[in-house]
Protein backbone atom coordinates (compact mmCIF):
# COMPACT_ATOMS: atom_id res chain seq x y z
CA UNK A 1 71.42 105.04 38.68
CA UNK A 2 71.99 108.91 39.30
CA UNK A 3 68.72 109.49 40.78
CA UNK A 4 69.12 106.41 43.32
CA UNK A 5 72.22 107.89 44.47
CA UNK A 6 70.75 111.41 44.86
CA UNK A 7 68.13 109.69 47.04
CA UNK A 8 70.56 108.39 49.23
CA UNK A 9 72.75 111.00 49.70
CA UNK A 10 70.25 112.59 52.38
CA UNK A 11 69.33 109.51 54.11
CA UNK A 12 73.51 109.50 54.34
CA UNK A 13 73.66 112.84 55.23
CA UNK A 14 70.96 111.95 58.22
CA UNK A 15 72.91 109.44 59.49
CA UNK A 16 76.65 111.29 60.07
CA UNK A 17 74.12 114.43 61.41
CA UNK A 18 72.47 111.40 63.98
CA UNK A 19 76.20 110.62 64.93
CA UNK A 20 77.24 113.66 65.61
CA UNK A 21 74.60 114.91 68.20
CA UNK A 22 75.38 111.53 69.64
CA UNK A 23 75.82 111.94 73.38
CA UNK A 24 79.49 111.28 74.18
CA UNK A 25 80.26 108.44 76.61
CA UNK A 26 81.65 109.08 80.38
CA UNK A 27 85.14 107.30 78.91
CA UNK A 28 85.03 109.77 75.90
CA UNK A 29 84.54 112.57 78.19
CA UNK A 30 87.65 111.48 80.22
CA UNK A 31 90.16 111.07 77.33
CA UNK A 32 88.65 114.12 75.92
CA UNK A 33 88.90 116.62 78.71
CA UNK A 34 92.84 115.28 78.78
CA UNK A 35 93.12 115.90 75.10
CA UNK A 36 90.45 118.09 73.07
CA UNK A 37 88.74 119.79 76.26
CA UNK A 38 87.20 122.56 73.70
CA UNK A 39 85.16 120.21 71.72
CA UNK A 40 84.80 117.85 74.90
CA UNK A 41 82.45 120.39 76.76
CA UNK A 42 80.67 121.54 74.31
CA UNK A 43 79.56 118.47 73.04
CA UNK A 44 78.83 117.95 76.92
CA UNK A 45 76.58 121.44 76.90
CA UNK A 46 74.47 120.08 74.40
CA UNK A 47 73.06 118.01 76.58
CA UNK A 48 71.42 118.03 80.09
CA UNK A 49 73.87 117.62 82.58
CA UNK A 50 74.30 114.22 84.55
CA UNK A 51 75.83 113.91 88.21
CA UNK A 52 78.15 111.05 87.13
CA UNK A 53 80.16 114.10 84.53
CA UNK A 54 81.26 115.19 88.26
CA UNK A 55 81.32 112.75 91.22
CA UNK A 56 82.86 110.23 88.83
CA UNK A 57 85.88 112.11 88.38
CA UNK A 58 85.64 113.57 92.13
CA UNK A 59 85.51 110.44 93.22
CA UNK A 60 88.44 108.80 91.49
CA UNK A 61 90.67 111.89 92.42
CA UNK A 62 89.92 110.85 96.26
CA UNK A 63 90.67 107.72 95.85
CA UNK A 64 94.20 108.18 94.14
CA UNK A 65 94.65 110.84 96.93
CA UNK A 66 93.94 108.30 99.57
CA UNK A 67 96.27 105.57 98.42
CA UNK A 68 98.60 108.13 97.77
CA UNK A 69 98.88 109.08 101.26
CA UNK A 70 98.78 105.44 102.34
CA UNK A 71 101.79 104.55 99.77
CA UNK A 72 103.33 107.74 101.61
CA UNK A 73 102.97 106.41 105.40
CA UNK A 74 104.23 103.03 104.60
CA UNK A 75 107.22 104.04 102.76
CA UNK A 76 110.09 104.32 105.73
CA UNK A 77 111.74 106.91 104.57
CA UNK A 78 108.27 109.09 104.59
CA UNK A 79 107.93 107.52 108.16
CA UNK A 80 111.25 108.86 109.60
CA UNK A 81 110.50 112.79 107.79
CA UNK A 82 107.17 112.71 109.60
CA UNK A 83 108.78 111.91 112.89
CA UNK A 84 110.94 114.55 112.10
CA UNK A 85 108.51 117.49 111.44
CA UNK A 86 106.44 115.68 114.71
CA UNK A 87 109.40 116.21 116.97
CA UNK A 88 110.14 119.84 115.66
CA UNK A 89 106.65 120.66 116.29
CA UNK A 90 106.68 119.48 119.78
CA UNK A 91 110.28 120.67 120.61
CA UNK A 92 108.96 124.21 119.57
CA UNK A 93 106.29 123.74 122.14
CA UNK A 94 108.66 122.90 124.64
CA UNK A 95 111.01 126.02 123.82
CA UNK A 96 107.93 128.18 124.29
CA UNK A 97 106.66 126.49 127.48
CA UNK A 98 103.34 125.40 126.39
CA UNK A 99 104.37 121.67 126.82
CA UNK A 100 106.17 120.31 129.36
CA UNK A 101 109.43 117.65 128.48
CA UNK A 102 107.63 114.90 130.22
CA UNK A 103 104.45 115.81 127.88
CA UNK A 104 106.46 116.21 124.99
CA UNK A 105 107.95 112.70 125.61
CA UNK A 106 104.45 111.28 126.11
CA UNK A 107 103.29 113.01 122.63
CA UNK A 108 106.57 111.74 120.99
CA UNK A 109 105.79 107.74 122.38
CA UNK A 110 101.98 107.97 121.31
CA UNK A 111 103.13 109.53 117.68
CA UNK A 112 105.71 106.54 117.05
CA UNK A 113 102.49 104.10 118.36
CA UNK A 114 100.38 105.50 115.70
CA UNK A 115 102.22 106.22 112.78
CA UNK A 116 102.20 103.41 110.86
CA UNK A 117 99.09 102.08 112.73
CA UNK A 118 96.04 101.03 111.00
CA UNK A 119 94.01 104.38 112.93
CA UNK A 120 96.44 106.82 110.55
CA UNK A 121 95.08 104.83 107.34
CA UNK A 122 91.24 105.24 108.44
CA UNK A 123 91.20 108.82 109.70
CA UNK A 124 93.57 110.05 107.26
CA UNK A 125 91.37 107.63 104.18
CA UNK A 126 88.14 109.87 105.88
CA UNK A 127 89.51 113.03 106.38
CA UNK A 128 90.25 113.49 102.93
CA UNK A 129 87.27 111.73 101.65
CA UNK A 130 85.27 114.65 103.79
CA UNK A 131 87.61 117.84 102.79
CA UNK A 132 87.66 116.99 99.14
CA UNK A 133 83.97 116.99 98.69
CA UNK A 134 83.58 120.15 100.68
CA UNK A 135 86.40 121.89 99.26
CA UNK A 136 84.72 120.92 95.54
CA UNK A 137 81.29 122.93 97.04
CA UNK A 138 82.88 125.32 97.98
CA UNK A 139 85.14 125.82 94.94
CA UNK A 140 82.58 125.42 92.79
CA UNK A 141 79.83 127.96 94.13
CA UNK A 142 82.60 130.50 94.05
CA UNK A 143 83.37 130.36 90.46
CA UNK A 144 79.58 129.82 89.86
CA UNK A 145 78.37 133.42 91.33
CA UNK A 146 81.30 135.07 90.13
CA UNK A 147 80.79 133.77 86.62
CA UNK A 148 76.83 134.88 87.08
CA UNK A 149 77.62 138.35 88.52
CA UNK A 150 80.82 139.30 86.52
CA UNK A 151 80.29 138.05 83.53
CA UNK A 152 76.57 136.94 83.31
CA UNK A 153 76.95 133.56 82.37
CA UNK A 154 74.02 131.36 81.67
CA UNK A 155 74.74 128.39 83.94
CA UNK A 156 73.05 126.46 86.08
CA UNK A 157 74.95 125.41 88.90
CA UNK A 158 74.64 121.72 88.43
CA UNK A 159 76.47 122.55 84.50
CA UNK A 160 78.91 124.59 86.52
CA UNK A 161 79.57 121.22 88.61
CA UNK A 162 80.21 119.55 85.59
CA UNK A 163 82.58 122.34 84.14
CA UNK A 164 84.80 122.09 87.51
CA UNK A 165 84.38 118.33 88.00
CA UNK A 166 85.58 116.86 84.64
CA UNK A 167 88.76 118.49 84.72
CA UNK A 168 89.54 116.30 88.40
CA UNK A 169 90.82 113.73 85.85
CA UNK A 170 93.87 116.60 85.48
CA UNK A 171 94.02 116.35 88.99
CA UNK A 172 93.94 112.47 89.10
CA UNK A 173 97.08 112.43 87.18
CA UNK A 174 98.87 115.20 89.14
CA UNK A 175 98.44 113.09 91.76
CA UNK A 176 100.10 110.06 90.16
CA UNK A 177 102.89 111.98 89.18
CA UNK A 178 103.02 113.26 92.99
CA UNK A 179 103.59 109.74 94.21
CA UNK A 180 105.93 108.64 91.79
CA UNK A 181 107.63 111.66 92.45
CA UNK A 182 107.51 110.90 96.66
CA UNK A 183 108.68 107.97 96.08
CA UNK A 184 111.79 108.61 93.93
CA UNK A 185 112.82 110.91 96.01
CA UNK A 186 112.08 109.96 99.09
CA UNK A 187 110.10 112.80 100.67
CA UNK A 188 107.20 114.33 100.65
CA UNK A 189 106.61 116.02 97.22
CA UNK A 190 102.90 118.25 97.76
CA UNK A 191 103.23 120.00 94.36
CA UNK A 192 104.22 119.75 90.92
CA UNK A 193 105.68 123.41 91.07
CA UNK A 194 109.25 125.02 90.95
CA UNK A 195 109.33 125.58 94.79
CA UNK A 196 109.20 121.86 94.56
CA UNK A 197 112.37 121.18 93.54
CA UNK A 198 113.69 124.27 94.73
CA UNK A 199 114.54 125.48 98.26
CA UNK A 200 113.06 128.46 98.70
CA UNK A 201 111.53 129.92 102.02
CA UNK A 202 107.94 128.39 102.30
CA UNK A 203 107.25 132.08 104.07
CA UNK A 204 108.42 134.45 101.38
CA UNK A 205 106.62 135.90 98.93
CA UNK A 206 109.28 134.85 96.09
CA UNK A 207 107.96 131.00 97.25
CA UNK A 208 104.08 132.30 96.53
CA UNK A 209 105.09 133.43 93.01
CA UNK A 210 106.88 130.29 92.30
CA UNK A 211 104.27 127.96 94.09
CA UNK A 212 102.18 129.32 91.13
CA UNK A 213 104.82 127.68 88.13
CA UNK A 214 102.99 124.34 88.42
CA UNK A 215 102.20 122.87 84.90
CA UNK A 216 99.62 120.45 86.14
CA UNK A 217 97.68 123.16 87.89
CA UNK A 218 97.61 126.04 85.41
CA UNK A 219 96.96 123.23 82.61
CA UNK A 220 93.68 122.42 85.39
CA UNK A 221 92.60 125.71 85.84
CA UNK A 222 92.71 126.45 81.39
CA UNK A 223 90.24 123.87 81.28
CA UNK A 224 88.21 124.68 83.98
CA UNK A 225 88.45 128.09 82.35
CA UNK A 226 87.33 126.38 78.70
CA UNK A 227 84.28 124.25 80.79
CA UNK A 228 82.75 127.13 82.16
CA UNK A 229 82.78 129.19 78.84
CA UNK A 230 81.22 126.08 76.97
CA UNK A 231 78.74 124.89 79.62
CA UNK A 232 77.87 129.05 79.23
CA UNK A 233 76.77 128.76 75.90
CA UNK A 234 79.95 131.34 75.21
CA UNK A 235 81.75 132.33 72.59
CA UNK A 236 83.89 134.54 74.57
CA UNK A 237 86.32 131.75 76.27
CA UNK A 238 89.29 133.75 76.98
CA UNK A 239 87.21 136.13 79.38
CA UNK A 240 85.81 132.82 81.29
CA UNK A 241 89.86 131.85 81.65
CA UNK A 242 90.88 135.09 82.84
CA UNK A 243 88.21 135.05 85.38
CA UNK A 244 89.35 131.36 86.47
CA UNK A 245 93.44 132.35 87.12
CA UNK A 246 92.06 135.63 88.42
CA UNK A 247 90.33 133.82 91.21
CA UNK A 248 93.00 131.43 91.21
CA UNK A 249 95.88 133.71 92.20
CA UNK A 250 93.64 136.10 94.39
CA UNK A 251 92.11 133.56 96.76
CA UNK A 252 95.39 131.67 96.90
CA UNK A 253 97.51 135.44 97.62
CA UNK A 254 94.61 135.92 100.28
CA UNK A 255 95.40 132.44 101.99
CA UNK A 256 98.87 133.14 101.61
CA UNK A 257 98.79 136.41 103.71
CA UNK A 258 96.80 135.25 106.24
CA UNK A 259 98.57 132.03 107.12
CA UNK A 260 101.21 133.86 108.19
CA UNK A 261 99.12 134.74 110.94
CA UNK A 262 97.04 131.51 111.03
CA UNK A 263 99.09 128.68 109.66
CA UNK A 264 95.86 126.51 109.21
CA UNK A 265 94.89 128.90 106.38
CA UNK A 266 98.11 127.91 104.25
CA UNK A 267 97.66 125.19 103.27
CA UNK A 268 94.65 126.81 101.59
CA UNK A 269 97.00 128.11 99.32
CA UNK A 270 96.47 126.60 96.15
């Protein structure tokens, strides 16, 4: 009886060793990178990566950001703070003579035409569909050469797709909370940070360092931090994290400076 349990103790041992180099599932992956992101990727780095560990979540982050927006423009109250900004932009044209009142008043009758109209839904559904993905290239390739050339990580940069695509899920759900949050209140909320709730002077550098108190995005940049060590093959995770926030804060602080001089560039800042 002994011996016939000895036997089977390595065919049993076999078996939990088959089940845990099981590849994890695309659903495990999700509740995983929310919960356990550690053991998450490196269960992922164990295996070649797939394109679906990336556009998947890329693609459901759009999404939410698209019907987002679309809850926002057909909420009235969003409606009537967009005509507002609209007719402080315009007036400020006026004041410094690039426009004149009877163009300003033409602007102002076309704005109130289309907001609301089925064209804001489309272009604003493809504009974001565009800047997202090329925003996530961009992203991406910068944290992949700076992880090769600082710290000499062994990625590839399809794994380092992978290690900044997952954590979109994080993303995903700062957007939810966004809308909820838009829709409580009644205007447009862009971030889950202090200057949020606060009001602070969207041009002073008190509203940069506070911009940067956002739960949701330093909890999305950790594991980003944690994906890149692990798809690595590193040990060393707290230098991949300190790399991450590094380029986090320093990009952002660069955007930051120079939309004060070119306001497109701010809203880079993030």
């Amino acid at each position: 009886m002994g011996e016939i349990l000895s036997n089977d103790l390595p065919k049993m041992a076999s078996v939990n060793n088959m089940q845990d180099e099981l590849e994890l599932s695309h659903v495990d992956k999700l509740v995983g990178i929310l919960t356990s992101p550690i053991e998450t990727f490196s269960k992922t780095a164990s295996f070649p990566s797939k394109t679906t560990d990336w556009i998947t979540p890329l693609l459901i982050f759009i999404t939410a950001s698209i019907i987002a927006i679309w809850f926002g423009f057909s909420n009235p109250a969003i409606q009537q703070e967009k005509k507002a900004e609209s007719e402080k932009q315009i007036q400020k044209l006026v004041d410094e003579g690039t426009l004149t009142q009877e163009q300003a008043d033409q602007q102002l009758e076309m704005t109130d035409k289309i907001m609301g109209g089925p064209i804001v839904y489309v272009t604003s559904a493809i504009s974001i569909f565009i800047s997202k993905f090329i925003f996530f290239f961009i992203v991406t390739g910068c944290l992949y050469f700076a992880i090769k050339l600082i710290l000499k990580g062994d990625t590839t940069f399809k794994e380092s797709m992978v290690a900044y695509g997952l954590p979109y899920y994080i993303l995903t759900v700062q957007v939810m909370v966004l809308l909820i949050l838009t829709l409580i209140f009644g205007k447009t909320i862009n971030d889950t940070s202090v200057t949020s709730f606060l009001t602070v002077d969207k041009q002073s550098f008190l509203n940069f360092i506070l911009s940067k108190i956002d739960v949701l995005s330093i909890w999305f940049y950790l594991v980003v931090g944690i994906g890149f060590a692990k798809m690595s093959k590193s040990e060393n995770t707290k230098k991949y994290i300190v790399l991450v926030f590094s380029l986090w804060i320093g990009f952002s602080l660069v955007f930051f400076l120079l939309g004060k001089y070119i306001p497109f560039l701010a809203r880079f800042n993030g």
